[in-house]
Protein backbone atom coordinates (compact mmCIF):
# COMPACT_ATOMS: atom_id res chain seq x y z
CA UNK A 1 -183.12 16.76 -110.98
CA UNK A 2 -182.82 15.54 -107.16
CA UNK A 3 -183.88 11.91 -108.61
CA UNK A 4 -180.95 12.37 -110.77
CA UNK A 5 -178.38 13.28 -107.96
CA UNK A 6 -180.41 10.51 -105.84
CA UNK A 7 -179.22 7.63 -108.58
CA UNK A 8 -175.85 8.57 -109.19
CA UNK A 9 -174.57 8.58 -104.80
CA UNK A 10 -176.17 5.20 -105.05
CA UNK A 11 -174.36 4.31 -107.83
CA UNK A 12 -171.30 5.46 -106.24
CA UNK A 13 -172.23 3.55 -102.73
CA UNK A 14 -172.82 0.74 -105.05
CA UNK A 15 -169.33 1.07 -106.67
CA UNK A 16 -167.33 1.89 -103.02
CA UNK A 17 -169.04 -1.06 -101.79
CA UNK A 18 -168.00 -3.47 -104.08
CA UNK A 19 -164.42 -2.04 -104.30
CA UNK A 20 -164.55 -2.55 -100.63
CA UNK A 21 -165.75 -6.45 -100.95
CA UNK A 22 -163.43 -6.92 -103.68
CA UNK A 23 -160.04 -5.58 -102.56
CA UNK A 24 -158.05 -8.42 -101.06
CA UNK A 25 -155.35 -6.17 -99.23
CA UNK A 26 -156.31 -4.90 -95.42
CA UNK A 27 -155.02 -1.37 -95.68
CA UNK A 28 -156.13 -1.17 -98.66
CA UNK A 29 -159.59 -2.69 -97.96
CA UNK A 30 -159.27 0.11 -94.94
CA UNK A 31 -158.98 3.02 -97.34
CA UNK A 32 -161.95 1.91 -99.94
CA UNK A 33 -163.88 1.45 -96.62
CA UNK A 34 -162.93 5.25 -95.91
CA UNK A 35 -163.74 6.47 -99.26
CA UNK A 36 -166.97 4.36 -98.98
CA UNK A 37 -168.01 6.35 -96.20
CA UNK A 38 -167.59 9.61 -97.48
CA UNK A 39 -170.37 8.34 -100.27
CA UNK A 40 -172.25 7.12 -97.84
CA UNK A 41 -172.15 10.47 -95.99
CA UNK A 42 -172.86 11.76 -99.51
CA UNK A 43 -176.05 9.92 -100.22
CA UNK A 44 -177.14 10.90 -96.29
CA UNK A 45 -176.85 14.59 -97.16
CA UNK A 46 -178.53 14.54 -100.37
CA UNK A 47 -181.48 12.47 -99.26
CA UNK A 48 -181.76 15.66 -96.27
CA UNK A 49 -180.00 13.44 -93.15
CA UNK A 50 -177.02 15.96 -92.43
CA UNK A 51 -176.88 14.75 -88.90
CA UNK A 52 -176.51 11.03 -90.04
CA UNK A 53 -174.00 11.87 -93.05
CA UNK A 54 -172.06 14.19 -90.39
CA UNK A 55 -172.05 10.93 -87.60
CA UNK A 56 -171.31 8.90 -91.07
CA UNK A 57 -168.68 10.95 -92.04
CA UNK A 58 -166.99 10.66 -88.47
CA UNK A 59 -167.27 7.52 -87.74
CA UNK A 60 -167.15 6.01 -91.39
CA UNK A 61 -164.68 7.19 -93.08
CA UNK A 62 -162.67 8.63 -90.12
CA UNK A 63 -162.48 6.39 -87.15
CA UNK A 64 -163.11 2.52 -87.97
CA UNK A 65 -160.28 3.06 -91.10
CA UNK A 66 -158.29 4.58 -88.64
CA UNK A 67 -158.68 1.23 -86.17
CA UNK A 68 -158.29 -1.51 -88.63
CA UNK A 69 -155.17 0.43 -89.96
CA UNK A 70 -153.61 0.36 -86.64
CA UNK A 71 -155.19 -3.17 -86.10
CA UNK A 72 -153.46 -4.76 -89.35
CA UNK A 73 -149.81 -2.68 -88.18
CA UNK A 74 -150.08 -3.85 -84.48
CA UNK A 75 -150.85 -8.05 -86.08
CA UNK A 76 -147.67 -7.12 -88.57
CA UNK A 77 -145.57 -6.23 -85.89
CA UNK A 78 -146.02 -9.11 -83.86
CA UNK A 79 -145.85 -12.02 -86.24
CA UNK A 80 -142.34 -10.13 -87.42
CA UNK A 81 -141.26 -10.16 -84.03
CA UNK A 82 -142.65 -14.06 -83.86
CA UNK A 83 -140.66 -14.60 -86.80
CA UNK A 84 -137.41 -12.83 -85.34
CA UNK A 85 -137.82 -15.03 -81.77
CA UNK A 86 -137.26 -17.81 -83.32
């Protein structure tokens, strides 16, 4: 049974990460990196790492998503304020 459960988060890692590489879009690349990881916090609980799926779970799918989101809005706002100098 654990084997079982073990498989399918790393099929689901598997499938976040390559919705992640695949996804061409930057906020939308930033919220398939989110949901990637909450599976990865996923797999780090059921293979008995709470502390790293916790950290994971923080910083993973809370705090770097948050950055590049306001990374990709700050680089919009400035080239349409490039474009409007002009």
């Amino acid at each position: 049974m654990a084997d079982a459960v073990i498989v399918v988060a790393l099929l689901l890692v598997a499938a976040a990460a390559t919705a992640a590489v695949a996804t061409r879009d930057p906020v939308h690349q930033a919220l398939v990196l989110a949901v990637l990881g909450v599976t990865l916090a996923v797999l780090f609980t059921v293979l008995q790492a709470p502390d790293v799926g916790l950290s994971q779970l923080a910083v993973g799918s809370a705090l770097t998503p948050l950055l590049l989101l306001l990374t990709v809005r700050k680089v919009k706002r400035r080239a349409r304020q490039k474009r409007g100098a002009r």
